[in-house]
N, C-alpha and C. Protein backbone atom coordinates (compact mmCIF):
# COMPACT_ATOMS: atom_id res chain seq x y z
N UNK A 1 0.83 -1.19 0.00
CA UNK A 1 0.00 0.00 0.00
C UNK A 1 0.87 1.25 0.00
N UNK A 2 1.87 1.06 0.87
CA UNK A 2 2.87 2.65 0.70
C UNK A 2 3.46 3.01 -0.55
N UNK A 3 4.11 1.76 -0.72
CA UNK A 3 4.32 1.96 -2.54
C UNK A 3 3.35 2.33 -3.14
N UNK A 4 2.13 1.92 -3.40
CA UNK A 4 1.53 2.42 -4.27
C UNK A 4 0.56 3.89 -3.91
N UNK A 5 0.80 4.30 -3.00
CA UNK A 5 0.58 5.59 -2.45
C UNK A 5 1.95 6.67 -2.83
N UNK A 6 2.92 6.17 -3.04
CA UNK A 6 4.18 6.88 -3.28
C UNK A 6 4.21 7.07 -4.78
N UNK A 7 3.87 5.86 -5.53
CA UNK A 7 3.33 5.85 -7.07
C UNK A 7 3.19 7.42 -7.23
N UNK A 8 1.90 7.50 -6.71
CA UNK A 8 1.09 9.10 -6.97
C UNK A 8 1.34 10.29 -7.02
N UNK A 9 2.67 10.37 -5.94
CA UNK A 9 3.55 11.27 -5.58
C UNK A 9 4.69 11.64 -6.23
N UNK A 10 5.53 12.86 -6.32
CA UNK A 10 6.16 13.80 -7.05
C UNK A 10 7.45 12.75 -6.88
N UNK A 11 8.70 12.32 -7.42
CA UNK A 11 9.34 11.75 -7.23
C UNK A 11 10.49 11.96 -6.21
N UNK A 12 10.32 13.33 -5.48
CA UNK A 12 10.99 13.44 -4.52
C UNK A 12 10.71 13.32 -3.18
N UNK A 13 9.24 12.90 -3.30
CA UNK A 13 8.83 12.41 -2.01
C UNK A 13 9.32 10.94 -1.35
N UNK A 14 9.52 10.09 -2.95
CA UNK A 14 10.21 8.93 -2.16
C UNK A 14 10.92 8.28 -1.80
N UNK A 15 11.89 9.32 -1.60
CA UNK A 15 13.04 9.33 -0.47
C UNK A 15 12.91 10.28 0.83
N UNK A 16 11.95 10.70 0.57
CA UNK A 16 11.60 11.17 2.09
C UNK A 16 11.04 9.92 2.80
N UNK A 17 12.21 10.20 4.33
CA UNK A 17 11.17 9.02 5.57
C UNK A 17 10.49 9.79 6.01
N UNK A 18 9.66 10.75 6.33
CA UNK A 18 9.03 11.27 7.03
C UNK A 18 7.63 10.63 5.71
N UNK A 19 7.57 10.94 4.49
CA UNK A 19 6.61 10.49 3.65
C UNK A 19 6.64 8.91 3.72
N UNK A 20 7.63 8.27 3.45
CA UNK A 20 7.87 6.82 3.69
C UNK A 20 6.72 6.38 4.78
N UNK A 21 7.01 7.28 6.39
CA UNK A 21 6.62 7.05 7.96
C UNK A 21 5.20 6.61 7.35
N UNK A 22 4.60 8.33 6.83
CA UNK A 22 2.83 8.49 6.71
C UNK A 22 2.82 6.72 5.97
N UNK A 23 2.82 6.80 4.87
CA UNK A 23 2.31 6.25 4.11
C UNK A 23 2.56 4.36 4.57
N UNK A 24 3.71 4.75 5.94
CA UNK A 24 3.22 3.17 6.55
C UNK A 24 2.45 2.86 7.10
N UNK A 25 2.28 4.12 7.62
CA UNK A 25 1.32 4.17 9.07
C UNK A 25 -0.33 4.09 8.21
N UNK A 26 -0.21 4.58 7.09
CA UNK A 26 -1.75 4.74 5.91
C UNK A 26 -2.35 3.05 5.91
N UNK A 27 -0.97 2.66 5.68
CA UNK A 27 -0.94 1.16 5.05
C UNK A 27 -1.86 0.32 6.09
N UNK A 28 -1.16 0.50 7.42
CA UNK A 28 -2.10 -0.14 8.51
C UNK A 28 -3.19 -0.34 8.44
N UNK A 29 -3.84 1.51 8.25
CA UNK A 29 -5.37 1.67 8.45
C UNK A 29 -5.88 1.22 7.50
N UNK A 30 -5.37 1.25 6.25
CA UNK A 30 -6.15 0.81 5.24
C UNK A 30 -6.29 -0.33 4.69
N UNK A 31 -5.52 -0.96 5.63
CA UNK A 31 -5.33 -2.65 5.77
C UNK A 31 -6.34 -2.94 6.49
N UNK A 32 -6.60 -2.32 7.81
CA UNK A 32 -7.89 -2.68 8.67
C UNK A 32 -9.11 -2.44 8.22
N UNK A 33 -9.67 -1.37 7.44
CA UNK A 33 -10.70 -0.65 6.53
C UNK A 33 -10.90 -2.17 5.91
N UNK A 34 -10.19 -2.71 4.90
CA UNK A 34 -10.57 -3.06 4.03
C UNK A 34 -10.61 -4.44 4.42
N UNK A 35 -9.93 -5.00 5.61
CA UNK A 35 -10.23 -6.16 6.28
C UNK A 35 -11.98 -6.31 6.85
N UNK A 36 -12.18 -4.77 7.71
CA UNK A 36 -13.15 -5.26 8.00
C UNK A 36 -14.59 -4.89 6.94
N UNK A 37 -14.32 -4.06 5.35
CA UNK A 37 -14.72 -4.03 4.62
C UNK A 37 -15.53 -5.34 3.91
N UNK A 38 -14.52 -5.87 3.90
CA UNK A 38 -14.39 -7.19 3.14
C UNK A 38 -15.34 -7.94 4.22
N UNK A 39 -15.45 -8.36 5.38
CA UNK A 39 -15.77 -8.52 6.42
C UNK A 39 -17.86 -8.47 6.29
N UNK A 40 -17.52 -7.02 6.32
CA UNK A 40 -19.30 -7.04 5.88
C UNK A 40 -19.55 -7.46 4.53
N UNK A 41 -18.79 -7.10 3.35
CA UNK A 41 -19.40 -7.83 2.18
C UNK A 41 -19.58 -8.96 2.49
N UNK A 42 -18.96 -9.82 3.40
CA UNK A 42 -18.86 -11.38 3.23
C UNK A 42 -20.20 -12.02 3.75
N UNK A 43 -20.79 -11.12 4.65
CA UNK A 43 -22.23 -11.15 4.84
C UNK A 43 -23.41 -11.10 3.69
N UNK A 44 -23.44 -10.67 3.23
CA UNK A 44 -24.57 -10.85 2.23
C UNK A 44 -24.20 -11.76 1.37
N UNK A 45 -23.77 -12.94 1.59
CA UNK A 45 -23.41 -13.70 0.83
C UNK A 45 -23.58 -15.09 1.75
N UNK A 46 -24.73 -16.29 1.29
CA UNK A 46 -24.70 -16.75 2.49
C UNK A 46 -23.63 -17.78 2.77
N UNK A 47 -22.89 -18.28 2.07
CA UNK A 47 -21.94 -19.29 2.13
C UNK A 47 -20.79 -18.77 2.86
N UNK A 48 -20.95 -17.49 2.79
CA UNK A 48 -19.29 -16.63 3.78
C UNK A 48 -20.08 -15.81 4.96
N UNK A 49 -21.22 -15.78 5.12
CA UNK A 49 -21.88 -15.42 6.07
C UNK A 49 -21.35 -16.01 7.53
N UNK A 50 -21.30 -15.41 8.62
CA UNK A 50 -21.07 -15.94 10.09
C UNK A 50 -21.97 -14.91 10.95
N UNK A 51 -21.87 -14.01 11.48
CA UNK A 51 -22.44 -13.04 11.96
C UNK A 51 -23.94 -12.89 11.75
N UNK A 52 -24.28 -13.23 10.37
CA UNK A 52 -25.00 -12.42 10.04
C UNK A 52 -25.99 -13.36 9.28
N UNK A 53 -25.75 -14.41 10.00
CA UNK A 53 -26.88 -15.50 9.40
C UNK A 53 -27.96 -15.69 10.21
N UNK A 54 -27.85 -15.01 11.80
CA UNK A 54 -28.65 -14.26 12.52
C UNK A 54 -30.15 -13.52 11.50
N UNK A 55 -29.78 -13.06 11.45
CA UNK A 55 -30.47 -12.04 9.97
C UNK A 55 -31.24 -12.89 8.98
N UNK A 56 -30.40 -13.51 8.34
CA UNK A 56 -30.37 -13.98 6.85
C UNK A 56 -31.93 -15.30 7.64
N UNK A 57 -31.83 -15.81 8.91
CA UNK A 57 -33.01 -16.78 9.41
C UNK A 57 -34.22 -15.78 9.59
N UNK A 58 -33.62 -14.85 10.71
CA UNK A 58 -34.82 -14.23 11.01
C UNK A 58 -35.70 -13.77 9.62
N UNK A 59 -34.80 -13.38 8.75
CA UNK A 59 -35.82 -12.55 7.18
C UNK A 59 -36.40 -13.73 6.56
N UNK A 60 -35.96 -15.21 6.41
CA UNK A 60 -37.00 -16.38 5.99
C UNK A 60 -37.65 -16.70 6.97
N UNK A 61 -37.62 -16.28 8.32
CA UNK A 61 -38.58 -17.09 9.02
C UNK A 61 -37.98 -18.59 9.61
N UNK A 62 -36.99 -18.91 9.83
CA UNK A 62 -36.51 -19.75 10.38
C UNK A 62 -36.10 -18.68 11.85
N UNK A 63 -36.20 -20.31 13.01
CA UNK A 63 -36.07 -20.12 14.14
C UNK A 63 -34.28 -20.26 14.34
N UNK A 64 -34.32 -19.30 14.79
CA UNK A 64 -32.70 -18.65 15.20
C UNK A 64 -32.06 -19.55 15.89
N UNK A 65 -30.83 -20.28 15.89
CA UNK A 65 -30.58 -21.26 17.24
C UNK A 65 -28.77 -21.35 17.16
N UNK A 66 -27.75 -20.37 17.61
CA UNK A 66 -26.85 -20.35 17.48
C UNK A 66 -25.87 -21.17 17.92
N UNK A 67 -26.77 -22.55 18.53
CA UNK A 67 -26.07 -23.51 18.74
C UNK A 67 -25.71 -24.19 18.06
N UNK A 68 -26.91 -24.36 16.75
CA UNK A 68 -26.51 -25.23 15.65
C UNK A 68 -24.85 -24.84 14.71
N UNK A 69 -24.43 -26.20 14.75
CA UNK A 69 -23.28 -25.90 13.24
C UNK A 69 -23.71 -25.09 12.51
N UNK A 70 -22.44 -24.13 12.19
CA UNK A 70 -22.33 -23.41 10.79
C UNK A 70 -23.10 -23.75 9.72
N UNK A 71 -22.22 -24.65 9.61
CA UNK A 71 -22.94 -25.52 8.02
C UNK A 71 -24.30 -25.48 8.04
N UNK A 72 -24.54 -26.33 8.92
CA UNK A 72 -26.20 -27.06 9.28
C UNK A 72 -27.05 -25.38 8.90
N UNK A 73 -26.50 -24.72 9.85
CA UNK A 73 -27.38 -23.53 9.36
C UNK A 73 -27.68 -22.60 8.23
N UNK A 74 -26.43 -22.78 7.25
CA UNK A 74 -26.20 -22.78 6.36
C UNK A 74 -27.20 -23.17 5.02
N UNK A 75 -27.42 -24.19 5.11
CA UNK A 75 -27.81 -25.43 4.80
C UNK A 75 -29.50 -24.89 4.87
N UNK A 76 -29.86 -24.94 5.67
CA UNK A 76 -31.01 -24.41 6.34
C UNK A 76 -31.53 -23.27 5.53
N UNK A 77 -30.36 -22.12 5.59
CA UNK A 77 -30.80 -21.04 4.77
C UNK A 77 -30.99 -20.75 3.47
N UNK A 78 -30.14 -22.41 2.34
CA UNK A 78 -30.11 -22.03 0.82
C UNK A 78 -31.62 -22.83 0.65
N UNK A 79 -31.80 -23.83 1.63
CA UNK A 79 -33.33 -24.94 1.23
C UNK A 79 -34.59 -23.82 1.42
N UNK A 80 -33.98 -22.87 2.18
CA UNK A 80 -35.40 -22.10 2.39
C UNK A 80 -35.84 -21.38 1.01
N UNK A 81 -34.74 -20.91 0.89
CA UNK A 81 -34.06 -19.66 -0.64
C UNK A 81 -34.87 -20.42 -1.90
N UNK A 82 -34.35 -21.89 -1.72
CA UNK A 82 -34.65 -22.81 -2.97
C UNK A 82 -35.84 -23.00 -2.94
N UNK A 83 -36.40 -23.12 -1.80
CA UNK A 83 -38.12 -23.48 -1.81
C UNK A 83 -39.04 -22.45 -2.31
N UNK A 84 -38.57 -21.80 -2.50
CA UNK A 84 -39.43 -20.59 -2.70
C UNK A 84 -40.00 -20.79 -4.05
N UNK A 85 -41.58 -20.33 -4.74
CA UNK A 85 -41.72 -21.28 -6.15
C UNK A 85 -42.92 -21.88 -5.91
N UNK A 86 -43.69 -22.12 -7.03
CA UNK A 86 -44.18 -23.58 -7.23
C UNK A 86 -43.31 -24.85 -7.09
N UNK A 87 -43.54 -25.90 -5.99
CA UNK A 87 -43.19 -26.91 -5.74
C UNK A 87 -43.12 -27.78 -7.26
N UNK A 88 -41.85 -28.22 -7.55
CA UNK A 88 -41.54 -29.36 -8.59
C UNK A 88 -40.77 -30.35 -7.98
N UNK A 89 -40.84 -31.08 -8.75
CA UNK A 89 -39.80 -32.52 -8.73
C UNK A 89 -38.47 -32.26 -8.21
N UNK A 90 -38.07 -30.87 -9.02
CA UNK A 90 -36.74 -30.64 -9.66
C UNK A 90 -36.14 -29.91 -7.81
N UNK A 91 -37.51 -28.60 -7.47
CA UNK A 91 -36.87 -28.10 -6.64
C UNK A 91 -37.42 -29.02 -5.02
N UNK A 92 -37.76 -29.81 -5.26
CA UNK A 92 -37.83 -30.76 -3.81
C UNK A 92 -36.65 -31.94 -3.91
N UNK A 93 -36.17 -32.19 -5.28
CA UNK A 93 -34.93 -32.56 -5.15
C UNK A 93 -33.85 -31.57 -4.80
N UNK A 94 -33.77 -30.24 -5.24
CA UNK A 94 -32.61 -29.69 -4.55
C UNK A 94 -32.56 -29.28 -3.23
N UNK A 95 -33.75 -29.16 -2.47
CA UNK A 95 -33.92 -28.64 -1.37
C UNK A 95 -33.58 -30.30 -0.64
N UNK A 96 -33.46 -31.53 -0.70
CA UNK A 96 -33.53 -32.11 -0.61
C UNK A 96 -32.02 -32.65 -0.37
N UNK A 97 -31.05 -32.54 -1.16
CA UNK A 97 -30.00 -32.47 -1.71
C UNK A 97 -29.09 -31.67 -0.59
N UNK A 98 -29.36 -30.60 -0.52
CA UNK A 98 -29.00 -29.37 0.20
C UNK A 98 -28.98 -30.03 2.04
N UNK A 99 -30.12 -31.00 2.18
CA UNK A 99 -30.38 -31.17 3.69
C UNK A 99 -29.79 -32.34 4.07
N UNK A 100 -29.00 -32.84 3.00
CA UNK A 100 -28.42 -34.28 2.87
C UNK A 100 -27.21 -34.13 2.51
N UNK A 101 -26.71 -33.38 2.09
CA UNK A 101 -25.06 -33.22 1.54
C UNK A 101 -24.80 -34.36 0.86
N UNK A 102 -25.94 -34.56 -0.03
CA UNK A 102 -25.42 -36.01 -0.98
C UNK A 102 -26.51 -36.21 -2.02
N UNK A 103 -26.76 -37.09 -2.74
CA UNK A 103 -27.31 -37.37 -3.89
C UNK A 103 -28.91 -38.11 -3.49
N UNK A 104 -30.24 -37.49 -3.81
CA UNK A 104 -31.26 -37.85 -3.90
C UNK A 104 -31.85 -37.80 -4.99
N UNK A 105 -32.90 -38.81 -5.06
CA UNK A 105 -34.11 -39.23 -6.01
C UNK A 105 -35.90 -38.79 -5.18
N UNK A 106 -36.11 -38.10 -6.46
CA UNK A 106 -37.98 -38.16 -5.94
C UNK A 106 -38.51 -38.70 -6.82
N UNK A 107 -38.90 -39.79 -6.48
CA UNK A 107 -40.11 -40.21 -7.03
C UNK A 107 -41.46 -40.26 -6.81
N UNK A 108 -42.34 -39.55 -7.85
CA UNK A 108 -43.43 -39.52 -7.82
C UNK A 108 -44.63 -41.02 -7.85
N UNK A 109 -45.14 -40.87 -7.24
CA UNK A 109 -46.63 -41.35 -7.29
C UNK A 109 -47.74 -41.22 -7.80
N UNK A 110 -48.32 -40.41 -8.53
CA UNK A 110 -49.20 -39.64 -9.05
C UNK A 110 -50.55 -40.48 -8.78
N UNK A 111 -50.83 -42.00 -8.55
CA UNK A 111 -52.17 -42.18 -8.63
C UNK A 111 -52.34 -42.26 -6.82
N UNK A 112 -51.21 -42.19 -6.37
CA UNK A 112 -51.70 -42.13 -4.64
C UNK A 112 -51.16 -41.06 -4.03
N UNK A 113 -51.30 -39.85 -5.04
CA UNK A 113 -51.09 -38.41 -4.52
C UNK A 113 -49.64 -38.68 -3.85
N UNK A 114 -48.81 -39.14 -3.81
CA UNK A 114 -47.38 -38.58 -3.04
C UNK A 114 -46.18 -39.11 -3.40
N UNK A 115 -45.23 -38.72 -3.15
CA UNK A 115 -43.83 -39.07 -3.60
C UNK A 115 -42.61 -39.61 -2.64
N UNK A 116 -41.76 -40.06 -3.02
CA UNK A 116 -40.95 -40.28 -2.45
C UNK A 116 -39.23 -39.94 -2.45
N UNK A 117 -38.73 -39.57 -1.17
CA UNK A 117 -37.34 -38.71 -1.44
C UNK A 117 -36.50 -40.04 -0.69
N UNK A 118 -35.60 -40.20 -1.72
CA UNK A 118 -34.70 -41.46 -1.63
C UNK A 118 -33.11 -41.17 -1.48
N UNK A 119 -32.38 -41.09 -0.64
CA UNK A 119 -31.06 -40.60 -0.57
C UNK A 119 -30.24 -41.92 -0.65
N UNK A 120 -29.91 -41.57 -2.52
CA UNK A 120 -29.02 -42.59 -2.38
C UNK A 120 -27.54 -41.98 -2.69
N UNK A 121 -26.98 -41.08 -2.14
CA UNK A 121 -25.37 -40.38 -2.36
C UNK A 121 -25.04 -40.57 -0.86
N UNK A 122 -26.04 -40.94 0.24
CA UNK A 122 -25.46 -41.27 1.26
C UNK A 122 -26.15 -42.13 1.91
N UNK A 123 -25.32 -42.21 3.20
CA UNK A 123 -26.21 -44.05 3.47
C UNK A 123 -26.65 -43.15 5.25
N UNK A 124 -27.67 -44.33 5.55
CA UNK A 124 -28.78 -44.04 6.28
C UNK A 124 -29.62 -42.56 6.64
N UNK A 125 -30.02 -42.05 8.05
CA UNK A 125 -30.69 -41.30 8.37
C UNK A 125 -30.29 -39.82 8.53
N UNK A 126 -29.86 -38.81 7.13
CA UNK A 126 -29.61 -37.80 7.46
C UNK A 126 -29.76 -36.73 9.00
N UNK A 127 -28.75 -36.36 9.71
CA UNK A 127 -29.33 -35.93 10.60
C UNK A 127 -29.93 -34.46 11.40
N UNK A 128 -30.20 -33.92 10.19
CA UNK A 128 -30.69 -32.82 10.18
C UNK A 128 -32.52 -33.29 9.75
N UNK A 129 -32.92 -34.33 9.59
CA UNK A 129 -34.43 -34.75 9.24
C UNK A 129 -35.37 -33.89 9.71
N UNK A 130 -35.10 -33.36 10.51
CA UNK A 130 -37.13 -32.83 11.13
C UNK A 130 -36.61 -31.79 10.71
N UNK A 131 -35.23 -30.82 10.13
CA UNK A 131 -35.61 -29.87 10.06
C UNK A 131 -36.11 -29.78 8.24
N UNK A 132 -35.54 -30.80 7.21
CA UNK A 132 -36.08 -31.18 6.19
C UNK A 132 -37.66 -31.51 6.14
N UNK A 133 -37.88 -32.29 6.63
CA UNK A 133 -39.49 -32.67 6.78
C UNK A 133 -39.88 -31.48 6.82
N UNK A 134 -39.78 -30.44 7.63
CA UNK A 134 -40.40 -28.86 7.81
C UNK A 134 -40.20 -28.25 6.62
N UNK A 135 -38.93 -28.38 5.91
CA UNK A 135 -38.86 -27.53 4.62
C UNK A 135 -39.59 -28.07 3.48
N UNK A 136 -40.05 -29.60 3.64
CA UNK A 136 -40.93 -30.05 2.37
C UNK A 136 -42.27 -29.65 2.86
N UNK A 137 -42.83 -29.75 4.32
CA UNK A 137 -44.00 -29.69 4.34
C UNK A 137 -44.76 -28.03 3.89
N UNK A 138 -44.00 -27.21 4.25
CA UNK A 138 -43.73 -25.81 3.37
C UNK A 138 -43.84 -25.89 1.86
N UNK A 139 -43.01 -26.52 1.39
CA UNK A 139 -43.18 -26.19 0.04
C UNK A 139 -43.74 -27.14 -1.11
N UNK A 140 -44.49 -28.32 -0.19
CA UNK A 140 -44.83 -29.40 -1.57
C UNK A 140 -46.60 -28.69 -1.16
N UNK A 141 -47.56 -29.15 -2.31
CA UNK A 141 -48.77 -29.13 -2.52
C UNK A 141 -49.47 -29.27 -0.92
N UNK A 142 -50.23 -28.76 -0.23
CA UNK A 142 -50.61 -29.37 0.91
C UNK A 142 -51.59 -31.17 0.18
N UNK A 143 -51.68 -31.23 -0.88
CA UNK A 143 -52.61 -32.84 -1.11
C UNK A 143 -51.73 -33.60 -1.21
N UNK A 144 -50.62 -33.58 -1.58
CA UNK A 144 -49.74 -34.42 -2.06
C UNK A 144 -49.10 -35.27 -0.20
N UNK A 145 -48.66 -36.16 -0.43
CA UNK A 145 -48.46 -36.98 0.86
C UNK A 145 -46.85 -37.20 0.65
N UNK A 146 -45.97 -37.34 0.91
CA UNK A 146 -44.15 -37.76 0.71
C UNK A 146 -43.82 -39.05 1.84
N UNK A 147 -42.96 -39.70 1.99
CA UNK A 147 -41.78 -40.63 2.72
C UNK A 147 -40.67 -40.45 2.50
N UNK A 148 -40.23 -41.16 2.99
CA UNK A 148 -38.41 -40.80 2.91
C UNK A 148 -37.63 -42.26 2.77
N UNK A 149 -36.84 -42.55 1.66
CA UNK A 149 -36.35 -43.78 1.63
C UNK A 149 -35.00 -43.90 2.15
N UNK A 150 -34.58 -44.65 3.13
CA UNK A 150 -33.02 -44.64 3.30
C UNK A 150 -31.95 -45.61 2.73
N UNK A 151 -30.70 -45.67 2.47
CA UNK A 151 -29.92 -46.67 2.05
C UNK A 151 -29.21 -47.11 2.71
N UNK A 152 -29.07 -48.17 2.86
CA UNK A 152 -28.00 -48.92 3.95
C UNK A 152 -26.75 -49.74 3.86
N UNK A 153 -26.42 -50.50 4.24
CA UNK A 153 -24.98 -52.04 3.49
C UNK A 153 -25.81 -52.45 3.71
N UNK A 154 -25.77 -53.22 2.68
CA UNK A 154 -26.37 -54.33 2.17
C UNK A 154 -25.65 -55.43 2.20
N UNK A 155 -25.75 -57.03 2.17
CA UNK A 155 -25.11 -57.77 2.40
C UNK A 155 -24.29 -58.16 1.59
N UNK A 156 -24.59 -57.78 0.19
CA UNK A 156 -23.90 -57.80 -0.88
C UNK A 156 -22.64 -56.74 -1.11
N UNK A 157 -23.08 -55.39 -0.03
CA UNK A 157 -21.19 -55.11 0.54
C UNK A 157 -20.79 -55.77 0.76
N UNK A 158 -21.52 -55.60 2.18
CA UNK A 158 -20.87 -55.95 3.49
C UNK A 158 -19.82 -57.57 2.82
N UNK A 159 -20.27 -58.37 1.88
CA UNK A 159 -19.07 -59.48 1.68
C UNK A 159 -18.33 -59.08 0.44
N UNK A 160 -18.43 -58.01 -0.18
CA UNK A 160 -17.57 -56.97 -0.45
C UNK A 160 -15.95 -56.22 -0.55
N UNK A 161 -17.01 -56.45 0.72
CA UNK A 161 -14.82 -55.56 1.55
C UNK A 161 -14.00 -56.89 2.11
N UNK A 162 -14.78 -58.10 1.84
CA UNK A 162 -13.89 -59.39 2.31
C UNK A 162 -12.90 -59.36 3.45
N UNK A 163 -13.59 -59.21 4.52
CA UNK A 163 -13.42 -58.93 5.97
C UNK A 163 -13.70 -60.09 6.84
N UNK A 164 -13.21 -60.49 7.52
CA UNK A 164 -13.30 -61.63 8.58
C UNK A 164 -13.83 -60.43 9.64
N UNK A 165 -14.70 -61.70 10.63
CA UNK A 165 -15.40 -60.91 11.54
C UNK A 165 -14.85 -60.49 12.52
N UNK A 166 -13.42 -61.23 13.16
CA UNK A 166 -12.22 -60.28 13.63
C UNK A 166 -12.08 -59.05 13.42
N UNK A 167 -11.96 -58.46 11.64
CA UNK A 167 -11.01 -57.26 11.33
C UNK A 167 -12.11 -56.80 11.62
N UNK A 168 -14.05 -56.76 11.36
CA UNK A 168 -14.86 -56.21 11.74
C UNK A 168 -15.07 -55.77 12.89
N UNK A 169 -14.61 -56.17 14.15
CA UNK A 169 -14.71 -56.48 15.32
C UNK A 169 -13.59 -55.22 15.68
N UNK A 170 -12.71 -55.48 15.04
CA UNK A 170 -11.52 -54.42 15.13
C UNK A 170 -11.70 -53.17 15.02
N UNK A 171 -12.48 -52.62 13.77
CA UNK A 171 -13.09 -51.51 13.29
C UNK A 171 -13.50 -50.95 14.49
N UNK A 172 -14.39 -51.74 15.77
CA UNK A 172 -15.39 -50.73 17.03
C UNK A 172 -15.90 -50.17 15.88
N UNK A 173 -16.91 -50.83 15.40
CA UNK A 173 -18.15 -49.31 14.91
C UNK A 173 -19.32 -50.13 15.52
N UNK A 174 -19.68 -48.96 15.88
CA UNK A 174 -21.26 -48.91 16.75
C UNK A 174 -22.39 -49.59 15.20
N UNK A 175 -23.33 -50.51 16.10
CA UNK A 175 -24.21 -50.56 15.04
C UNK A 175 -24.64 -49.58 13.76
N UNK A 176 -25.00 -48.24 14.54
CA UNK A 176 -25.28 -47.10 13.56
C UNK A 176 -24.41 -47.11 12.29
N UNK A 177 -23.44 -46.84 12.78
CA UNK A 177 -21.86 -46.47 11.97
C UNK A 177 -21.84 -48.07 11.11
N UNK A 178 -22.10 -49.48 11.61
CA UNK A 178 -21.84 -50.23 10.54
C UNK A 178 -22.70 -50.45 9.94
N UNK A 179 -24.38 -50.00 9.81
CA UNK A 179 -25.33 -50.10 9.05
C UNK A 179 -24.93 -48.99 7.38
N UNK A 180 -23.88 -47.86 7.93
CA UNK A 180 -23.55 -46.81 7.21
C UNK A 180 -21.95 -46.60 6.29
N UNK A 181 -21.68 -48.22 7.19
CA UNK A 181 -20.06 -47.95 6.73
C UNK A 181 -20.04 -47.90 5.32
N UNK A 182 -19.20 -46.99 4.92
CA UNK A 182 -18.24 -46.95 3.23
C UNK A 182 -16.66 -46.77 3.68
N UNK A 183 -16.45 -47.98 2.64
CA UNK A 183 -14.75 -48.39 2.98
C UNK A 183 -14.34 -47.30 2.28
């Protein structure tokens, strides 16, 4: 920054230290300016948002809870963004997507009014669910009815990873964790 503040200046200023001094001392402030410049832009933006996702809930109408993860809240705030619309296929898969950090399917039903959201990019019970369930029940048709399909190991992994029940045993994973394992 001093250099290029000296740029501007007559060429005998920059060999002056007393001009050198200012224009370090400039450098500071305008290092801090633009730190905390940068700082608020990063707010209206929700993926660089921290502060100010406070806000960004209260203006959709989500309940404020600064306990939750970053992310999670995050997360929270693009499904709301996305829901917004006539309810489709397309955007109950992304809102969907968004609450799962992985790859889903909806499939429709059409002769028994409802559909189904199938997460198959990850395995078992997303755990952000009730706050998903709330974001579909918002934005699908109130006639339409939904479920939720989960994926699991299957046994046709599970003999797969060609594991003796020793090295399994070894692993310590809690039931949960081995209904979900990916090697």
């Amino acid at each position: 920054m001093s250099n290029s503040l000296l740029f501007y200046m007559p060429l005998y200023y920059r060999k002056s230290e007393v001009i050198n001094s200012l224009t370090d001392s400039e450098k500071v402030e305008v290092d801090i300016f633009n730190e905390k410049l940068n700082s608020v832009l990063n707010q209206a933006f929700i993926d660089t948002a921290d502060f100010a996702l406070d806000r960004w809930e209260k203006e959709l109408g989500l309940e404020v809870n600064n306990k939750m993860d970053k992310e999670f809240r995050i997360s929270r705030i693009k499904s709301k963004i996305r829901g917004e619309g006539t309810a489709t296929v397309k955007l109950i898969k992304n809102v969907s997507e968004s609450f799962s950090n992985g790859e889903v399917d909806v499939i429709e039903n059409n002769p028994k009014y409802e559909f189904t959201i199938k997460f198959v990019g990850t395995k078992g019970i997303p755990p952000n669910l009730n706050d998903l369930k709330n974001i579909i029940e918002e934005i699908k048709p109130a006639h339409l009815g939904y479920k939720f399909e989960y994926t699991y190991l299957t046994w046709n992994e599970f003999e797969s990873y060609n594991l003796t029940w020793d090295q399994w045993d070894n692993l310590n994973l809690t039931w949960d964790e081995f209904e979900v394992y990916i090697k």
